[in-house]
Protein backbone atom coordinates (compact mmCIF):
# COMPACT_ATOMS: atom_id res chain seq x y z
CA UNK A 1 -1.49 -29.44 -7.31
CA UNK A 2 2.05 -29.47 -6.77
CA UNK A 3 4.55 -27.49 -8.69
CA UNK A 4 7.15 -29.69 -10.44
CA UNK A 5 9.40 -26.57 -12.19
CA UNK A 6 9.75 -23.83 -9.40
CA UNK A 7 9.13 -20.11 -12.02
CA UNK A 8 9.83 -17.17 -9.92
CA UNK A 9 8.03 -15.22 -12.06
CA UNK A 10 4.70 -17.12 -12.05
CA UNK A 11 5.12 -16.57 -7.85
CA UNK A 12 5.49 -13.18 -8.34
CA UNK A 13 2.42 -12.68 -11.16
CA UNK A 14 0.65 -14.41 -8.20
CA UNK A 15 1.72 -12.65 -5.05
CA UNK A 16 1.46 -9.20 -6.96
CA UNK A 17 -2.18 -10.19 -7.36
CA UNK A 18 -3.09 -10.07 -4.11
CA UNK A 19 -5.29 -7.31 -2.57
CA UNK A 20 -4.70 -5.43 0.21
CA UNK A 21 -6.99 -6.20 3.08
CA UNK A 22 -7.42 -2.14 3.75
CA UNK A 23 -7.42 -1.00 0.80
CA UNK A 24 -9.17 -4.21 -1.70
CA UNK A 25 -9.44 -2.13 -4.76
CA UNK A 26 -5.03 -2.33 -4.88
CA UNK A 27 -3.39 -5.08 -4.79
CA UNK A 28 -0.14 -5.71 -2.83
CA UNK A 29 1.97 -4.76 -5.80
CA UNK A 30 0.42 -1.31 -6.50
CA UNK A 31 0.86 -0.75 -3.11
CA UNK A 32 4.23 -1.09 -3.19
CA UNK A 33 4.70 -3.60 -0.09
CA UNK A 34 5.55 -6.48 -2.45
CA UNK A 35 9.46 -5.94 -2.24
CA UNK A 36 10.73 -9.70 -3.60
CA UNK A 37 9.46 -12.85 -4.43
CA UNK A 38 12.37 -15.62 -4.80
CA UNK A 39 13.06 -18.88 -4.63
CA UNK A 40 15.29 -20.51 -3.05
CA UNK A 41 17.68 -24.23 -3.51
CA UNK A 42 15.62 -26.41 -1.68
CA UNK A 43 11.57 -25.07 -3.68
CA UNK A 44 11.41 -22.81 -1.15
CA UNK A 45 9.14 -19.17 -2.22
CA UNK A 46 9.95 -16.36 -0.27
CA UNK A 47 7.92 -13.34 -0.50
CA UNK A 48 9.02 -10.11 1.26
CA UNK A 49 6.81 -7.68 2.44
CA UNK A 50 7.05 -3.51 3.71
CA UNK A 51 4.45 -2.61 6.26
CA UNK A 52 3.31 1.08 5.44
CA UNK A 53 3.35 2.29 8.88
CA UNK A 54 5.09 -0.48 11.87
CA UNK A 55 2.76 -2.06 13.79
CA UNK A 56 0.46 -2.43 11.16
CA UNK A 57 -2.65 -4.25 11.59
CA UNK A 58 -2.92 -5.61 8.12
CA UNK A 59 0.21 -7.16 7.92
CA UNK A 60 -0.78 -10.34 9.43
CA UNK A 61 -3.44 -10.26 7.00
CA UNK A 62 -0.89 -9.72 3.95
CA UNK A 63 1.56 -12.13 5.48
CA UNK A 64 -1.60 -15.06 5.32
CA UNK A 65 -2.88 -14.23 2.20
CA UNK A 66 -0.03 -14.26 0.15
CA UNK A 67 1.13 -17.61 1.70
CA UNK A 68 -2.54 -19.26 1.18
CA UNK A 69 -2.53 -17.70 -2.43
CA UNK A 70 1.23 -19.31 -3.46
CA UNK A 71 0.19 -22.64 -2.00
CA UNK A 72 -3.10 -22.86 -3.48
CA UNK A 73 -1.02 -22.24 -6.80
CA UNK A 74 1.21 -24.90 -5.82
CA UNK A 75 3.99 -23.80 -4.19
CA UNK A 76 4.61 -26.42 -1.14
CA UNK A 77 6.87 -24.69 0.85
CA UNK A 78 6.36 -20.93 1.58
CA UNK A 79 7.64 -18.48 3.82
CA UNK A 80 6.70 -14.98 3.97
CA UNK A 81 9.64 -12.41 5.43
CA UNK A 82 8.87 -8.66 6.69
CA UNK A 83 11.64 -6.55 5.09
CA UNK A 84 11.72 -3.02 7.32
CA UNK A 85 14.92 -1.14 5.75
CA UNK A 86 14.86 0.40 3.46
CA UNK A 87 11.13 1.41 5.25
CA UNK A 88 7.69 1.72 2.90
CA UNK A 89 7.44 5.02 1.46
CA UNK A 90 3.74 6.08 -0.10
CA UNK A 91 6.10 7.33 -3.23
CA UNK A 92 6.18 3.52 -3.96
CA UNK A 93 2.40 3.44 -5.03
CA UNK A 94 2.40 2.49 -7.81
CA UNK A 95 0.61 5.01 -10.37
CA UNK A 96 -2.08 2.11 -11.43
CA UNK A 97 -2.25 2.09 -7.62
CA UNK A 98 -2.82 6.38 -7.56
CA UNK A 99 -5.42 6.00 -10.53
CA UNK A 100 -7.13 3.32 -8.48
CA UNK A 101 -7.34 5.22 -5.41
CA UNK A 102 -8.41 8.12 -7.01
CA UNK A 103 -11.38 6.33 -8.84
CA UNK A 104 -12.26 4.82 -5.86
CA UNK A 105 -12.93 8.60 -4.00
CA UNK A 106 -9.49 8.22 -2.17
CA UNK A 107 -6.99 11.07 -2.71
CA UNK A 108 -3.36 9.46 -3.69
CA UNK A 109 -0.54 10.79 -1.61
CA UNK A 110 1.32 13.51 -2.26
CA UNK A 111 5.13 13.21 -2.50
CA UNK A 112 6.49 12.20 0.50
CA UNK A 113 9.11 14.63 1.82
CA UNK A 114 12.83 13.98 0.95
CA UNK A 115 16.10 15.84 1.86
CA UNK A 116 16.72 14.76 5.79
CA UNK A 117 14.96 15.73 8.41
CA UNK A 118 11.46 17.48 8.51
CA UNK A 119 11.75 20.59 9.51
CA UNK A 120 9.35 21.64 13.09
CA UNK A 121 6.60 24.02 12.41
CA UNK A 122 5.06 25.26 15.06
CA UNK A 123 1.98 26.74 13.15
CA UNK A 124 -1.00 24.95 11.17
CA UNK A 125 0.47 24.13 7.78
CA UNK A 126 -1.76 24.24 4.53
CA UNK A 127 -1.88 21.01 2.15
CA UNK A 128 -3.16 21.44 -0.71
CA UNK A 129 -5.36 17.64 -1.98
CA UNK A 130 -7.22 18.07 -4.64
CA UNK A 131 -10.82 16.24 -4.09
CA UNK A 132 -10.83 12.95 -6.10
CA UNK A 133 -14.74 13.32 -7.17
CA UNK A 134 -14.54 16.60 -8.59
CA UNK A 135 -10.80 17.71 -8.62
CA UNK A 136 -11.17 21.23 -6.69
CA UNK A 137 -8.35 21.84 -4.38
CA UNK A 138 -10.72 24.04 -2.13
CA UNK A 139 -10.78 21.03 0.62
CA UNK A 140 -9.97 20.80 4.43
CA UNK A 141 -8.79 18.10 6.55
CA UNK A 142 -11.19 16.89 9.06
CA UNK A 143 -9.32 14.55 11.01
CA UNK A 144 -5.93 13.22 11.37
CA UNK A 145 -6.90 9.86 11.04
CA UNK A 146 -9.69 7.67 9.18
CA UNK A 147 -10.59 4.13 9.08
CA UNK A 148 -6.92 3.72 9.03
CA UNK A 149 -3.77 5.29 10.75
CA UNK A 150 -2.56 5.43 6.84
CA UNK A 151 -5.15 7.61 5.88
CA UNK A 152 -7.16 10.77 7.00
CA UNK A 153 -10.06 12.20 6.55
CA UNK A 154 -11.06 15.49 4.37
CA UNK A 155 -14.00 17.12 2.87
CA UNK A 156 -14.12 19.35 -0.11
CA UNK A 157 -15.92 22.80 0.11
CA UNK A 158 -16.72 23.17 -3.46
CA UNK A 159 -19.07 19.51 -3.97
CA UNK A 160 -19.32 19.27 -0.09
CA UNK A 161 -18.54 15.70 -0.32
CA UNK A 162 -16.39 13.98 2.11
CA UNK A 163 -12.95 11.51 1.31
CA UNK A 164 -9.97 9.67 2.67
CA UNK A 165 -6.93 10.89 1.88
CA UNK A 166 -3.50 8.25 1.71
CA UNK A 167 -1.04 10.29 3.88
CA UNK A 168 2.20 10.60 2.59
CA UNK A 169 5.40 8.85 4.05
């Protein structure tokens, strides 16, 4: 199938469909890596996409996906840019994404700082994440990093259950 009448929109509605490889319950949209979809003179979609962290693993994943999903919609000529300025910030979850995450026993990022640069602490700093199963902030981190160098891992004292926790960027 071949699309005669080139709709922006519809490529968006499409590439805001699809799911992250890391994370499948959100898709690339809540995520908030989905910066543009256009088109251009010549029929051309372009799709521009925000790695969360650079040198992501999943972006070649995104970058594929996206393109297969457009062309099996139609779209005959694709081409799939990686937009790094401004960079990916985890405030740009979307908060369909959050709920998601959440339901799904991942704790959503916190704010991500703002104001210049972060200030060096040379102490252990507290962080207070609530537990997505029962909601009790009484939780500790128990390593940096999870499945994922976007997420780490933490355990809550009061159910004793463990979770994965979306850093903030």
């Amino acid at each position: 199938m071949v699309i005669t009448s080139l709709d922006p929109r519809r490529a968006r509605r499409i590439a805001e469909q699809v799911p992250d490889p890391e994370l499948p319950m959100l898709t690339l949209a809540d995520l908030g890596v989905l910066r543009s979809v256009e088109t251009t003179e010549d029929g051309t979609v372009v799709a521009s996409l925000t790695p969360t962290y650079s040198g992501c693993p999943a972006m070649a994943e995104m970058r594929a996906d996206v393109s297969a999903r457009l062309r099996e919609a139609g779209y005959p000529r694709v081409e799939i840019r990686t937009v790094l300025d401004p960079p990916w910030t985890s405030d740009w979850i979307t908060p369909a994404g959050r709920r998601k995450l959440a339901e799904h026993g991942i704790a959503p990022p916190a704010p991500a700082p703002r104001g210049g640069p972060v200030p060096l602490v040379l102490s252990p700093t507290r962080q207070a994440v609530a537990c997505p199963r029962c909601g009790s902030a009484d939780t500790e981190e128990t390593s940096r990093f999870a499945a994922t160098s976007c997420k780490a891992l933490w355990r809550c004292r009061a159910c004793r259950e463990p979770f994965e926790y979306v850093k903030e960027i």
